[in-house]
Protein backbone atom coordinates (compact mmCIF):
# COMPACT_ATOMS: atom_id res chain seq x y z
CA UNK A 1 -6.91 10.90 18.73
CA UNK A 2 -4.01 9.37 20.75
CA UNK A 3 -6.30 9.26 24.05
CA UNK A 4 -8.92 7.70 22.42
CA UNK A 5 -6.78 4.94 20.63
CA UNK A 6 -4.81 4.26 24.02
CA UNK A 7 -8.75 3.62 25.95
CA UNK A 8 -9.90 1.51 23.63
CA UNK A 9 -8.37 0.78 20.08
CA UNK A 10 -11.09 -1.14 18.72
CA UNK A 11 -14.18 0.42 19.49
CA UNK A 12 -12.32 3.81 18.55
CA UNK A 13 -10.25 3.00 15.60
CA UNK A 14 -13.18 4.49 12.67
CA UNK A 15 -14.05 7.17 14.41
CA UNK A 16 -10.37 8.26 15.39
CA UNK A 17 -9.84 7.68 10.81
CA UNK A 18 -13.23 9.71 10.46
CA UNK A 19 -12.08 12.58 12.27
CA UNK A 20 -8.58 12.60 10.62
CA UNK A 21 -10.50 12.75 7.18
CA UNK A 22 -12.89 15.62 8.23
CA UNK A 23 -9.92 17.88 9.94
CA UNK A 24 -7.36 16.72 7.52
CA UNK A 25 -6.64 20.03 6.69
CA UNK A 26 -6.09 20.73 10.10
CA UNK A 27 -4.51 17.54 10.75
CA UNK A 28 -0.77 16.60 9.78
CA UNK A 29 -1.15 13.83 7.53
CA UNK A 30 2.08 12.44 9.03
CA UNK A 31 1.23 12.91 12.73
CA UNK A 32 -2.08 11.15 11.63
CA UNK A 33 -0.21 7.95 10.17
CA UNK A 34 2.10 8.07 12.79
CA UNK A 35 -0.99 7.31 15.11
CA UNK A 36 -2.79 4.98 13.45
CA UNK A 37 0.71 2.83 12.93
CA UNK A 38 1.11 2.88 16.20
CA UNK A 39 -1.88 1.22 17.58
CA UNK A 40 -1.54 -1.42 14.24
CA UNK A 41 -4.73 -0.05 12.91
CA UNK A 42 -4.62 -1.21 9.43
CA UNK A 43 -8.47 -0.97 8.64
CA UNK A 44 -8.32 2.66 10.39
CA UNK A 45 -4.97 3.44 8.31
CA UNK A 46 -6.77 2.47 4.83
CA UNK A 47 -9.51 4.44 5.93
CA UNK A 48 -7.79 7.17 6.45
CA UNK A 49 -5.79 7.02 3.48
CA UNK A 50 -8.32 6.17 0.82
CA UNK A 51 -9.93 9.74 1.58
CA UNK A 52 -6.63 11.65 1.32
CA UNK A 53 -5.16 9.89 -1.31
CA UNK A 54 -7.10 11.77 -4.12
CA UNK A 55 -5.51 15.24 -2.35
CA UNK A 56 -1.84 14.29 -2.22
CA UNK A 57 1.13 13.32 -4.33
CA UNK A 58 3.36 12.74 -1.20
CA UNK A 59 4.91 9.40 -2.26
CA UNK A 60 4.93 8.26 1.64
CA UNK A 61 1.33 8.40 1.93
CA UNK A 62 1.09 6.22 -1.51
CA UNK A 63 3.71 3.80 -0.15
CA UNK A 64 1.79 3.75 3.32
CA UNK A 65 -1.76 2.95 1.49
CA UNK A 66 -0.12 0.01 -0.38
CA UNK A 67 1.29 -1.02 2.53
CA UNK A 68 -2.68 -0.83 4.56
CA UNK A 69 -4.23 -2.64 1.89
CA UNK A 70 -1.18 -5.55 0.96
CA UNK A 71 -1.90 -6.72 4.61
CA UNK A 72 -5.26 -6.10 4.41
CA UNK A 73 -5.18 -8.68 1.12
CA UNK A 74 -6.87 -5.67 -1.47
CA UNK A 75 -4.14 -7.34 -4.25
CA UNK A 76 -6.65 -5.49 -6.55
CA UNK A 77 -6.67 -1.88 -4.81
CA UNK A 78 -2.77 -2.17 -5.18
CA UNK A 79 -2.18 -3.03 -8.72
CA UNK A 80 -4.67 -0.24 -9.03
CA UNK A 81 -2.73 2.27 -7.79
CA UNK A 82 0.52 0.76 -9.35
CA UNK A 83 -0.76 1.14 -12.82
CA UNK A 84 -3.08 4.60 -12.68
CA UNK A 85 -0.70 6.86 -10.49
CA UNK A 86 3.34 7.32 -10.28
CA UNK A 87 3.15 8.82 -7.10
CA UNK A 88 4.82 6.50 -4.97
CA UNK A 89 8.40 5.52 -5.35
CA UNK A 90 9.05 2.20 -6.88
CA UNK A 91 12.03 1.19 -5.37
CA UNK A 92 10.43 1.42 -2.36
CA UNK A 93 7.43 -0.26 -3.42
CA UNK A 94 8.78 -2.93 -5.46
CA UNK A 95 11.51 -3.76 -1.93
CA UNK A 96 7.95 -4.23 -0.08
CA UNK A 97 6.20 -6.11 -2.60
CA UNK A 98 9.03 -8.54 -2.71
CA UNK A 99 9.23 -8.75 1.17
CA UNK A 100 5.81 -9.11 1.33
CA UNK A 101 5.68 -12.28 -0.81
CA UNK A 102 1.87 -11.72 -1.34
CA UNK A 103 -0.29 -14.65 -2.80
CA UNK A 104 -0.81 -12.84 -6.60
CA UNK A 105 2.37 -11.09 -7.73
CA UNK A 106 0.76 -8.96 -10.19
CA UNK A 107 1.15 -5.58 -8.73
CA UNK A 108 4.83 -6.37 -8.74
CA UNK A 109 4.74 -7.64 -12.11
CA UNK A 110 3.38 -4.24 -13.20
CA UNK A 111 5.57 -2.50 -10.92
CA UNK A 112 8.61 -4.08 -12.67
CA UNK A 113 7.27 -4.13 -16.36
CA UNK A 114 6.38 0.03 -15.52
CA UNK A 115 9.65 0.66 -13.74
CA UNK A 116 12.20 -1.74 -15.94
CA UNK A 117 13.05 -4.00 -12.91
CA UNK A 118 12.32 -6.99 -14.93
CA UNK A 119 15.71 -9.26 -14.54
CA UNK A 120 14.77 -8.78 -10.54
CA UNK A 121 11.45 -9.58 -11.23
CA UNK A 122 12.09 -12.87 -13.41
CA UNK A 123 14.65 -13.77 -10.79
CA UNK A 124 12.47 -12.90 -7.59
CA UNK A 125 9.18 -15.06 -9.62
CA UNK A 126 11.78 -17.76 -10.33
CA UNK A 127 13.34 -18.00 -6.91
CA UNK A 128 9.59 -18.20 -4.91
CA UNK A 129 8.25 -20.78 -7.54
CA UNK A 130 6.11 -18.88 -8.60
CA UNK A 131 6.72 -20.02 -12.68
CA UNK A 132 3.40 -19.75 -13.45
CA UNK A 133 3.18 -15.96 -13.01
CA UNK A 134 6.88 -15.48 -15.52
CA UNK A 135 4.46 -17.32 -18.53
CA UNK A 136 1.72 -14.63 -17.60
CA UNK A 137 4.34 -12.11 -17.75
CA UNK A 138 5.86 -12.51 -21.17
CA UNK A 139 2.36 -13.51 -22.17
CA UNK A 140 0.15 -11.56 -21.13
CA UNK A 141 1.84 -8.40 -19.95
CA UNK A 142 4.73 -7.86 -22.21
């Protein structure tokens, strides 16, 4: 998988993902992300992830998916997975959401309202001027 990232990245990248879903039982699921990071193949990553996701609870491989699809821009796909799974570790999460400074701060919002970060959360939303999203909060939300 290495090889064929290292000839050509681009024309390789889905079938490289495809073959870590088909032999991901075979396949470290670690080794597999390690490769895929290390060529900066995001749409190969959430590829990759999206079919292993349903057969894991390793909070890594959560944290790595949000990660794939915040940079890809799938907002939705990650306040998804915020509110339907606990598998990830919010901490974690909520540090990369914040860094991240994404466009729609809802998956953070929910992240914080699940979690109980919310004094962070008012103070990160009121720091970024982002005002409009702390009225959707204690409207909307909670």
């Amino acid at each position: 998988m290495y090889d064929m990232l290292k000839s050509n990245p681009r024309q390789n990248v889905q079938i490289v993902a495809k073959i870590a879903v088909k032999y991901a039982n075979k396949i470290d699921t670690k080794k597999a992300i390690e490769v895929l990071e290390s060529f900066g193949t995001n749409e190969g990553m959430l590829y990759y992830l999206a079919n292993v996701l349903p057969h894991t609870e390793d909070p890594d491989v959560y944290f790595k998916y949000i990660e794939a699809c915040s940079r890809l821009g799938n907002y939705k796909e990650v306040e998804r997975v915020i509110r339907e799974t606990s598998n990830y570790d919010p901490e974690k999460v909520k540090d990369f959401l914040k860094e991240a400074k994404l466009p729609d701060p809802r998956s953070l919002i929910y992240l914080c309202d699940m979690h109980n970060f919310i004094d962070e959360l008012t103070r990160y939303l009121y720091n970024n001027k982002q005002n409009k999203f702390i009225e959707i909060y204690l409207f909307k939300v909670n």
